[in-house]
C-alpha atoms as a PDB file:
ATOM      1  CA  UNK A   1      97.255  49.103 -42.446  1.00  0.00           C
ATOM      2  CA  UNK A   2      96.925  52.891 -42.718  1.00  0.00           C
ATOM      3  CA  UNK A   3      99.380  55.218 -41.297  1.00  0.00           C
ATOM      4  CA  UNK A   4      98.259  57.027 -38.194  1.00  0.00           C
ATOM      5  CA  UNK A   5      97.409  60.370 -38.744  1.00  0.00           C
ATOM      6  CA  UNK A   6     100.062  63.282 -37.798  1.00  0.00           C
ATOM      7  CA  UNK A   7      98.378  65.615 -35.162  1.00  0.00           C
ATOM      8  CA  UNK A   8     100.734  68.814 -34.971  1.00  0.00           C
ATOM      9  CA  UNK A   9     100.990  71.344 -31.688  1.00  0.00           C
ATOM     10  CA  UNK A  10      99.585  74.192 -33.755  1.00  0.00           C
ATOM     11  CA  UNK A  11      96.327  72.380 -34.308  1.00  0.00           C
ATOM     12  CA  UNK A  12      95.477  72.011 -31.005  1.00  0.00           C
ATOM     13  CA  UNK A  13      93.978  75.470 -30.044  1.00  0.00           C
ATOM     14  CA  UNK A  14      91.759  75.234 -33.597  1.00  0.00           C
ATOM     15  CA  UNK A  15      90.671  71.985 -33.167  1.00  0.00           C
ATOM     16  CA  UNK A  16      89.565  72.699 -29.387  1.00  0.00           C
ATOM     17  CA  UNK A  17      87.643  75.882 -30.522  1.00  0.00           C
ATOM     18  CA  UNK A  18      85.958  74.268 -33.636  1.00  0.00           C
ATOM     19  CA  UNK A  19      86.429  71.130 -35.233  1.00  0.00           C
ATOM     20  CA  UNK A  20      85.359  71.526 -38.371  1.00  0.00           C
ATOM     21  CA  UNK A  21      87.399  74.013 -39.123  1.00  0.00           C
ATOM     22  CA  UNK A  22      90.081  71.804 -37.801  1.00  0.00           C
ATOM     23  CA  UNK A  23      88.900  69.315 -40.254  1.00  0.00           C
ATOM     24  CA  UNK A  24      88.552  71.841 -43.632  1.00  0.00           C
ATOM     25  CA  UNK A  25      92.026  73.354 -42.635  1.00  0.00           C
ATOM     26  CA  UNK A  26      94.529  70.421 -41.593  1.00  0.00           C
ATOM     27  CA  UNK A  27      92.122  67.311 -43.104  1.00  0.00           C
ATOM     28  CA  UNK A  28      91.180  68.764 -46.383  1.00  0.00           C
ATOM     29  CA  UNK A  29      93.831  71.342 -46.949  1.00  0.00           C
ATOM     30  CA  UNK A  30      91.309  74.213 -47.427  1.00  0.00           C
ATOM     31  CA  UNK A  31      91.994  77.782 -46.312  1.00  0.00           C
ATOM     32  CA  UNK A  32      90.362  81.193 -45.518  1.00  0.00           C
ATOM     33  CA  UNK A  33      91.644  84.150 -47.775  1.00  0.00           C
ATOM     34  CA  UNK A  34      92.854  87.409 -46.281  1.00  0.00           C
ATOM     35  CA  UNK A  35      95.980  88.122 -44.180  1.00  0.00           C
ATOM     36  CA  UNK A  36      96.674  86.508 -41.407  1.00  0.00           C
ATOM     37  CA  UNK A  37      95.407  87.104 -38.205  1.00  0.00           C
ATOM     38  CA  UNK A  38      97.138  90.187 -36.291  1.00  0.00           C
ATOM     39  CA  UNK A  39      97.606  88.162 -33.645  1.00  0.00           C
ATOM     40  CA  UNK A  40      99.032  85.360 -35.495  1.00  0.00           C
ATOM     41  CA  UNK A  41     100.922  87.610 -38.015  1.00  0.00           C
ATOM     42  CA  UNK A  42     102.641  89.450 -34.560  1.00  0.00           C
ATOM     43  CA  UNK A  43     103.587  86.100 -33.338  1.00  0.00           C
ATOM     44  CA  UNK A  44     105.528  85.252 -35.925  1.00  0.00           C
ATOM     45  CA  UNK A  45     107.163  88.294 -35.931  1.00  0.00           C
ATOM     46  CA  UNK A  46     108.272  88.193 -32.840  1.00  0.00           C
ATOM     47  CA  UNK A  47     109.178  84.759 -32.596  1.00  0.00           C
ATOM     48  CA  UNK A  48     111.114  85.018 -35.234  1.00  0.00           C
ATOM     49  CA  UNK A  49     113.268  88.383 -34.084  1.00  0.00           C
ATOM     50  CA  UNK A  50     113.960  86.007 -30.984  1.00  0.00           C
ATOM     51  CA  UNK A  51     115.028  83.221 -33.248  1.00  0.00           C
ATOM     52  CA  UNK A  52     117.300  85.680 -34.818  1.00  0.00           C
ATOM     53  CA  UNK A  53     118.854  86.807 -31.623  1.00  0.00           C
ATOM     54  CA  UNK A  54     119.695  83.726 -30.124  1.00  0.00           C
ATOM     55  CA  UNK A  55     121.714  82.132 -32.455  1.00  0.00           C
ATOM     56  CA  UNK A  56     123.873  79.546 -32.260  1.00  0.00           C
ATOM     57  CA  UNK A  57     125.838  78.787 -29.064  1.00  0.00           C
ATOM     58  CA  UNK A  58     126.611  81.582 -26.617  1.00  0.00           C
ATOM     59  CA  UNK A  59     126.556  84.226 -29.876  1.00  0.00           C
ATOM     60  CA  UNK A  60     123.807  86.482 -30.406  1.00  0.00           C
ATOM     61  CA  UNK A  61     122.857  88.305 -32.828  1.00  0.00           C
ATOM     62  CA  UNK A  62     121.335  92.028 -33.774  1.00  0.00           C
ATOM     63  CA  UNK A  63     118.768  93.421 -31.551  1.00  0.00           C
ATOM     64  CA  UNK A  64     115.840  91.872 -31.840  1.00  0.00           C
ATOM     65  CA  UNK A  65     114.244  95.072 -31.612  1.00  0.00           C
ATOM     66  CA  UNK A  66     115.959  95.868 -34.798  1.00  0.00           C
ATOM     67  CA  UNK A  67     115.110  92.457 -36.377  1.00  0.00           C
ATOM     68  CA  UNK A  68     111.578  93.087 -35.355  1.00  0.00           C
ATOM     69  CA  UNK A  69     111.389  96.472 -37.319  1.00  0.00           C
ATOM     70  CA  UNK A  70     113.292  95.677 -40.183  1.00  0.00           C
ATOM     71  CA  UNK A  71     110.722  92.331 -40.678  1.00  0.00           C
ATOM     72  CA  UNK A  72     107.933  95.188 -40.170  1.00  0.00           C
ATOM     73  CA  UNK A  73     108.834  97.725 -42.802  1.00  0.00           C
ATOM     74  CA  UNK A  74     105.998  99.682 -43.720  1.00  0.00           C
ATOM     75  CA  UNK A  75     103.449  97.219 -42.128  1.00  0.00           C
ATOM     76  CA  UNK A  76     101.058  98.988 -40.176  1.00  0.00           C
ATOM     77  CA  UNK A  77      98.447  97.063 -37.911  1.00  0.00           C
ATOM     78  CA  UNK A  78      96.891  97.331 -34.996  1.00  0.00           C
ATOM     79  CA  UNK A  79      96.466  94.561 -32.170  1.00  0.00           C
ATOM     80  CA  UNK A  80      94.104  94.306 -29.789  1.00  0.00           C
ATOM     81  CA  UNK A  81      95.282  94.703 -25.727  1.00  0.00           C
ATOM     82  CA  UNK A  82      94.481  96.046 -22.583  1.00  0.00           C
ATOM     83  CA  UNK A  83      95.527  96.696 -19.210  1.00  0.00           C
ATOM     84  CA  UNK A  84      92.228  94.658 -17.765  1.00  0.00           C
ATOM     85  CA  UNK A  85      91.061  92.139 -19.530  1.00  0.00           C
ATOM     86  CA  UNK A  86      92.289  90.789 -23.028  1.00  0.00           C
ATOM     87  CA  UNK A  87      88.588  90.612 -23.758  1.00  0.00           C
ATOM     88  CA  UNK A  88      88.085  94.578 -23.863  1.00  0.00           C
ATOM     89  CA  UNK A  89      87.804  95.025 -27.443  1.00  0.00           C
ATOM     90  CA  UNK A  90      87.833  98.709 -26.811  1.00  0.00           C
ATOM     91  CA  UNK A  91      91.562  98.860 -26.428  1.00  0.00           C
ATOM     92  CA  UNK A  92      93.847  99.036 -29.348  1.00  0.00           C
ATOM     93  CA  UNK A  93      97.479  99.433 -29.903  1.00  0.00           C
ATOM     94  CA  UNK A  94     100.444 100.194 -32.919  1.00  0.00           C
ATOM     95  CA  UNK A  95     100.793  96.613 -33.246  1.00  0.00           C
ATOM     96  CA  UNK A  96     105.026  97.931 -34.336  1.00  0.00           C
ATOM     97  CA  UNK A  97     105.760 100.095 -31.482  1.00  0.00           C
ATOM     98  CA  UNK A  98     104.034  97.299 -29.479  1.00  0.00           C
ATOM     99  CA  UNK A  99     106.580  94.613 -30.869  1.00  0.00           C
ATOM    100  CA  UNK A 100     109.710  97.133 -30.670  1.00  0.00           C
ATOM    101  CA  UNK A 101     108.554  98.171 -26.963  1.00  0.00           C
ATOM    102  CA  UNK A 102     108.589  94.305 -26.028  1.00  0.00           C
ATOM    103  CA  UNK A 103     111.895  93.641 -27.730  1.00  0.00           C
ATOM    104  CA  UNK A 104     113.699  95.919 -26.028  1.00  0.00           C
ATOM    105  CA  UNK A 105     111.959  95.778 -22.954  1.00  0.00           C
ATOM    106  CA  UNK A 106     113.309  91.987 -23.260  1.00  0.00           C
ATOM    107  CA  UNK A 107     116.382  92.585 -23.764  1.00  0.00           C
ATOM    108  CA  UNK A 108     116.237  95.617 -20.756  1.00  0.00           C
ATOM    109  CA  UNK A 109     115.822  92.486 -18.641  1.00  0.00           C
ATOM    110  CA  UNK A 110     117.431  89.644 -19.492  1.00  0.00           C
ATOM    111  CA  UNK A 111     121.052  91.106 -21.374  1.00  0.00           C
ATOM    112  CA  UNK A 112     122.436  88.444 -23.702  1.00  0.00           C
ATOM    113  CA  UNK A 113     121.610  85.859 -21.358  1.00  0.00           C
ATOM    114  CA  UNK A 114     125.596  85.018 -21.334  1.00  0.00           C
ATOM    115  CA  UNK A 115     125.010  81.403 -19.363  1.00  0.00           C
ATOM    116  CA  UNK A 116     122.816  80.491 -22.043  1.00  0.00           C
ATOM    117  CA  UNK A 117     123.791  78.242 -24.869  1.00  0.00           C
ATOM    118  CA  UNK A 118     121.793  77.960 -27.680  1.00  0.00           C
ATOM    119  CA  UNK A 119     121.883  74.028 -28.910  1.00  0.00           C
ATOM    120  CA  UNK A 120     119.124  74.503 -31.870  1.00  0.00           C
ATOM    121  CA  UNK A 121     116.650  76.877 -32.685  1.00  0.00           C
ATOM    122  CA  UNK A 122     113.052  75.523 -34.585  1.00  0.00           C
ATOM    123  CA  UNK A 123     114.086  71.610 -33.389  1.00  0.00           C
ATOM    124  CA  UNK A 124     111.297  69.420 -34.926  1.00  0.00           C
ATOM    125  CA  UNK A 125     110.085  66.613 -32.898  1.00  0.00           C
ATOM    126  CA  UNK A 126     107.838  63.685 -33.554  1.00  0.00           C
ATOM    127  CA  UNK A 127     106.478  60.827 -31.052  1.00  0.00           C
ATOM    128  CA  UNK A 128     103.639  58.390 -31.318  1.00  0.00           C
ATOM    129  CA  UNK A 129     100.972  58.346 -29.361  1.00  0.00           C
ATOM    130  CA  UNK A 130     100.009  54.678 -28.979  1.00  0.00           C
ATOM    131  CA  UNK A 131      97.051  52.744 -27.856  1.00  0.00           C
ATOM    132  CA  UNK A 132      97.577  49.184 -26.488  1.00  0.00           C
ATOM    133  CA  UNK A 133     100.758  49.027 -28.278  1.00  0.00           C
ATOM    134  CA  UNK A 134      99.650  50.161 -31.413  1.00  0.00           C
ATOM    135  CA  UNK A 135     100.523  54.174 -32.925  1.00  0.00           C
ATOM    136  CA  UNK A 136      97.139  55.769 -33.508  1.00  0.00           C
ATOM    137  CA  UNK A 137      98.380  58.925 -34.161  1.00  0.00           C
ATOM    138  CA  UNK A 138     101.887  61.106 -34.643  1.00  0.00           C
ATOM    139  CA  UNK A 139     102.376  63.859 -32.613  1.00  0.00           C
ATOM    140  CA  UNK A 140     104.905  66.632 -34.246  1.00  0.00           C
ATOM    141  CA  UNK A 141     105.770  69.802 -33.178  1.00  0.00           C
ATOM    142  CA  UNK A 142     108.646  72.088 -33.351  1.00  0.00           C
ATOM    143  CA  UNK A 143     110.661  73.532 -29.869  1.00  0.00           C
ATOM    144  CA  UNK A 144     111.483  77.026 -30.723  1.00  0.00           C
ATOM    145  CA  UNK A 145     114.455  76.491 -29.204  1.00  0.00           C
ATOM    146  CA  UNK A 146     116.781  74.022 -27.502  1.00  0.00           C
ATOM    147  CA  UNK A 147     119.250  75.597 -24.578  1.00  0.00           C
ATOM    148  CA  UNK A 148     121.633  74.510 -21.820  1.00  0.00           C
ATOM    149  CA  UNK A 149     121.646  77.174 -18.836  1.00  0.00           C
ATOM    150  CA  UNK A 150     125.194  76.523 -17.725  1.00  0.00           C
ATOM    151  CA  UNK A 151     123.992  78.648 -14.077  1.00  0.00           C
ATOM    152  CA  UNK A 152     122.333  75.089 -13.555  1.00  0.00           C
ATOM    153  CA  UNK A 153     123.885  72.666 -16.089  1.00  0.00           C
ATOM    154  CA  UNK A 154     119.949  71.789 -17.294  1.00  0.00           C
ATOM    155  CA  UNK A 155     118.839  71.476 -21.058  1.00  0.00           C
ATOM    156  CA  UNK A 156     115.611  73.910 -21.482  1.00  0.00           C
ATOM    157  CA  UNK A 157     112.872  72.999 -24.807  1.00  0.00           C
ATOM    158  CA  UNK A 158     111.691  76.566 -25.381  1.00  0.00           C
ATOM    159  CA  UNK A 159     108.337  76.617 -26.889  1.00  0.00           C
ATOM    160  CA  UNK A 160     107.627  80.179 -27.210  1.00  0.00           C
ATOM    161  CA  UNK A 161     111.736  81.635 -27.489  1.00  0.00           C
ATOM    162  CA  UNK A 162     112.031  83.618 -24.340  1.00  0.00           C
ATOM    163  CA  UNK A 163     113.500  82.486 -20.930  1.00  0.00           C
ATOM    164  CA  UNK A 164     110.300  83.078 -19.204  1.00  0.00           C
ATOM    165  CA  UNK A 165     108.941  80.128 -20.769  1.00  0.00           C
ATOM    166  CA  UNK A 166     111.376  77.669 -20.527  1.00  0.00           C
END
């Protein structure tokens, strides 16, 4: 017997909009040339500034605001917003003042979210996903981050880092 196939969360959104390309990219390992998508590429940046901040236990660490720009460096993109509809492909912003505003606006809100205690940050997880007893497929992931707010005493699986998702 074959070993079910491993279906991860990031695959999801691609294999929803097209499958084929779901198939070329995650099936047969082949993919596009060029940069990354802004979006994608601003993601990761931010996500990872978070990552950064958060740390381990009640500690955090530098501003992610700072994290954000020191992981930008001379990088200069442009992302596509808008105040009406994300669809208006008229609207354009500095995709690094963007991130910094964000950041600190972030950070403007929450503080150093002092009740919150950071258990593991990037946690993989696997499960099967079974069909009349039998695994047909593995479903892995990664939670960005793993936290017990001691306000309630509750464990929180983060999967974008931010409280507002949690």
């Amino acid at each position: 017997m074959t070993s079910p196939p491993i279906v991860r969360t990031s695959e999801r959104k691609q294999f929803r909009n097209c499958p084929t390309a779901w198939w070329w990219t995650y099936r047969e390992g082949l993919l596009g040339k060029g940069r990354p998508a802004d979006a994608l590429w601003f993601g990761t940046g931010i996500h990872m500034a978070l990552a950064e901040w958060y740390g381990e236990g009640f500690e955090r660490g530098q501003h992610p605001a700072d994290t954000w720009e020191a992981w930008l460096g001379d990088e200069v993109r442009t992302i596509k917003a808008s105040r009406e509809s994300w669809y208006d492909e008229n609207f354009y912003v500095d995709a690094g003042k963007l991130g910094t505003a964000m950041l600190e606006a972030y950070i403007d809100y929450w503080g150093a979210d002092d009740g919150l205690e950071t258990l593991a940050i990037e946690q993989p997880f696997q499960i099967d996903v079974q069909e009349n007893d039998q695994a047909i497929a593995v479903y892995a992931g990664t939670f960005d981050g793993v936290v017990r707010d001691h306000s309630d005493g509750l464990l929180y699986l983060w999967e974008q880092i931010g409280r507002a998702s949690c």
